[in-house]
C-alpha atoms as a PDB file:
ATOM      1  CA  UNK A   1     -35.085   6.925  80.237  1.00  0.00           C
ATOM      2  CA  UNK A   2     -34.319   8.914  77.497  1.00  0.00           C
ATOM      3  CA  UNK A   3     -33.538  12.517  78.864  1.00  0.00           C
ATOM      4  CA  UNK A   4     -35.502  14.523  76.082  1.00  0.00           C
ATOM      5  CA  UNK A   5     -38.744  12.217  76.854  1.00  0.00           C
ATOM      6  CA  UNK A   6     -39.350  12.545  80.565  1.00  0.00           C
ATOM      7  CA  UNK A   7     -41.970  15.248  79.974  1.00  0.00           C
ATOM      8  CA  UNK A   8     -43.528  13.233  77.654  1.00  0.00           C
ATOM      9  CA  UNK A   9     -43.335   9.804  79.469  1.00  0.00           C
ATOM     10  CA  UNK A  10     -45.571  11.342  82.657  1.00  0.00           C
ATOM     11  CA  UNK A  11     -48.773   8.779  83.287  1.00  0.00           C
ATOM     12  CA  UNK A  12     -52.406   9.637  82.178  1.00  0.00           C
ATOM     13  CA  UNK A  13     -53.495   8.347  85.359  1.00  0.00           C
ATOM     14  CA  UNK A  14     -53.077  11.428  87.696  1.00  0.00           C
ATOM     15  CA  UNK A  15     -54.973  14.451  85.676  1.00  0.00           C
ATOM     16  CA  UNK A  16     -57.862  11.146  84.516  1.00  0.00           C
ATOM     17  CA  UNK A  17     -58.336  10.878  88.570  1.00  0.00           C
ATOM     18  CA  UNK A  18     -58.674  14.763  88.624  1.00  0.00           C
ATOM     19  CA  UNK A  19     -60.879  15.118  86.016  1.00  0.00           C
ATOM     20  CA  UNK A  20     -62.932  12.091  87.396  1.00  0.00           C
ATOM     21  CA  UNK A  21     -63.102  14.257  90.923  1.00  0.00           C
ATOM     22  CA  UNK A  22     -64.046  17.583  90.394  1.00  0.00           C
ATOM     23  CA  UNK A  23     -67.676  17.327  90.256  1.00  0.00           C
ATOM     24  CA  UNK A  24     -67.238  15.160  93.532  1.00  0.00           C
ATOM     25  CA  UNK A  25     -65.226  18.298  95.068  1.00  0.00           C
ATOM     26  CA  UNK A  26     -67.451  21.191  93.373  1.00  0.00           C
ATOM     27  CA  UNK A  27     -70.547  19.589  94.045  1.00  0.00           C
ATOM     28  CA  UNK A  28     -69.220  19.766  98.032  1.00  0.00           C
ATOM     29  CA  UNK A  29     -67.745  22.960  98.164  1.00  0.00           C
ATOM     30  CA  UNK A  30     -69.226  24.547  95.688  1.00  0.00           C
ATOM     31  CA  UNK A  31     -70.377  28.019  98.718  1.00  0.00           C
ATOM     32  CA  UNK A  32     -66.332  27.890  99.738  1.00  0.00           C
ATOM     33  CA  UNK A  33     -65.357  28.109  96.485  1.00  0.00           C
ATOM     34  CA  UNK A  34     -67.680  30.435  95.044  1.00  0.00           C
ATOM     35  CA  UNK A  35     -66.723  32.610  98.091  1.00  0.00           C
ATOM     36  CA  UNK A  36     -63.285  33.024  96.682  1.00  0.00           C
ATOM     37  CA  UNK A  37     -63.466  32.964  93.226  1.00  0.00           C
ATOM     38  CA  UNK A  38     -61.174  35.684  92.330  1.00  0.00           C
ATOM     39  CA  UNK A  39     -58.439  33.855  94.325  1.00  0.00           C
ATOM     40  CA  UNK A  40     -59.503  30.669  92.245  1.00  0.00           C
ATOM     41  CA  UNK A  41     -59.705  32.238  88.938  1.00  0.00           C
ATOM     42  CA  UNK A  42     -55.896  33.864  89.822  1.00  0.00           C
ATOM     43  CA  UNK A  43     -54.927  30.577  90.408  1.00  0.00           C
ATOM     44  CA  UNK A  44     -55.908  28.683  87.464  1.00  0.00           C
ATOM     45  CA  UNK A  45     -55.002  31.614  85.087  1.00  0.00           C
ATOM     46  CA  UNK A  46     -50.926  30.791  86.651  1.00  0.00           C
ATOM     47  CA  UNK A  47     -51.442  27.023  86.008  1.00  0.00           C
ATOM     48  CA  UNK A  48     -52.510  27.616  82.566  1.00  0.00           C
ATOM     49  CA  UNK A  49     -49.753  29.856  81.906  1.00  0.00           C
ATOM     50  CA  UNK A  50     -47.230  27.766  83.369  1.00  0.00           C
ATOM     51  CA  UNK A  51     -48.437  24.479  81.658  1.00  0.00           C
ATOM     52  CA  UNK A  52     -48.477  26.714  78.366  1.00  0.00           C
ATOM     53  CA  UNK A  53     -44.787  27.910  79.254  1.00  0.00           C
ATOM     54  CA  UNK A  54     -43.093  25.401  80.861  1.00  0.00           C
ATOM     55  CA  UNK A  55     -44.124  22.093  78.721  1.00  0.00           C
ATOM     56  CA  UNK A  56     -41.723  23.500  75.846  1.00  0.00           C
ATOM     57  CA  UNK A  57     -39.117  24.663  78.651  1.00  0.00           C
ATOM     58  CA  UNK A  58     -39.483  21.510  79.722  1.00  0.00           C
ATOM     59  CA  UNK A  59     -39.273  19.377  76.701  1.00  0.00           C
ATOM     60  CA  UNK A  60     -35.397  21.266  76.309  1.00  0.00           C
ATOM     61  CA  UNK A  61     -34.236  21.116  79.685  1.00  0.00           C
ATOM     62  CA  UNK A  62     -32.076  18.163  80.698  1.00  0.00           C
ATOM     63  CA  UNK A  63     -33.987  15.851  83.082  1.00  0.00           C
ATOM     64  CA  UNK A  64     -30.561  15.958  85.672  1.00  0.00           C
ATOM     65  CA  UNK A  65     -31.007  20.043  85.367  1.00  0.00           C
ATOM     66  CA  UNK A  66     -34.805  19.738  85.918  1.00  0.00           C
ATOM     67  CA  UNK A  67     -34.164  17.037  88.908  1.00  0.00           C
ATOM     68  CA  UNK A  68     -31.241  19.745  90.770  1.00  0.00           C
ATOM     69  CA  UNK A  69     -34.032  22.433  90.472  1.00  0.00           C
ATOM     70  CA  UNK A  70     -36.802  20.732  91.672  1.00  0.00           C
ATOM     71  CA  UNK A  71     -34.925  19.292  94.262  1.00  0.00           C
ATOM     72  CA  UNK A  72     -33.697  23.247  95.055  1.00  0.00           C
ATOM     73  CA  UNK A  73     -37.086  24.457  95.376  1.00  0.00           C
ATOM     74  CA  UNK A  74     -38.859  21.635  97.452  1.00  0.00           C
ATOM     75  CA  UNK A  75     -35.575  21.879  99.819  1.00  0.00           C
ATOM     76  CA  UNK A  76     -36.202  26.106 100.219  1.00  0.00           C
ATOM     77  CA  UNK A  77     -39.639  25.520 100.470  1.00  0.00           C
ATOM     78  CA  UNK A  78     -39.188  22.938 103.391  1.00  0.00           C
ATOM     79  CA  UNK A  79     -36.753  25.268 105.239  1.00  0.00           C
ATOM     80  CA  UNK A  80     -39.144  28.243 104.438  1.00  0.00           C
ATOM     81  CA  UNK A  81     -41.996  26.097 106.171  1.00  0.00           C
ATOM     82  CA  UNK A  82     -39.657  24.804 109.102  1.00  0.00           C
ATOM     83  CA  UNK A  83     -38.502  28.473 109.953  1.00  0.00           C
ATOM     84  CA  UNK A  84     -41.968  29.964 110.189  1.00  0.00           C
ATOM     85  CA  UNK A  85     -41.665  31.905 107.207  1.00  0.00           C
ATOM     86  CA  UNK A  86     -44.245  29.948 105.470  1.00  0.00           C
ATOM     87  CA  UNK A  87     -47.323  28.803 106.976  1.00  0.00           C
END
């Protein structure tokens, strides 16, 4: 793959199944999420900020750069979890 087009060359399949679920999940949780709303609406504010600044920061960043750092950050975040510092 070319390394300029991985962002580009995710599947459809993943955010269609989403979509396709969160009436299901609303429609059962709707009293547990309502209860923490502010936490939610925090929470989708950072994920449309980080699609909005990371897709272009993406599109630049070599895929074996963008591999080393996710691999970084899942690897801290299982030692974090493993340690007790997470949980």
């Amino acid at each position: 793959m070319h390394e300029r087009c991985h962002a580009r060359a995710l599947p459809a399949r993943p955010a269609a199944y989403d979509a396709a679920r969160i009436p299901v999940d609303l429609a059962g949780s709707a009293g547990e999420i309502l209860a923490h709303w502010p936490l939610v609406a925090i929470m989708t504010a950072g994920v449309l900020a980080g699609t909005i600044v990371g897709t272009p920061v993406l599109r630049r960043l070599p895929e074996q750069t963008f591999r080393r750092v996710v691999f970084g950050l899942v690897g801290l975040l299982g030692v974090a979890f493993l340690t007790g510092l997470l949980h």
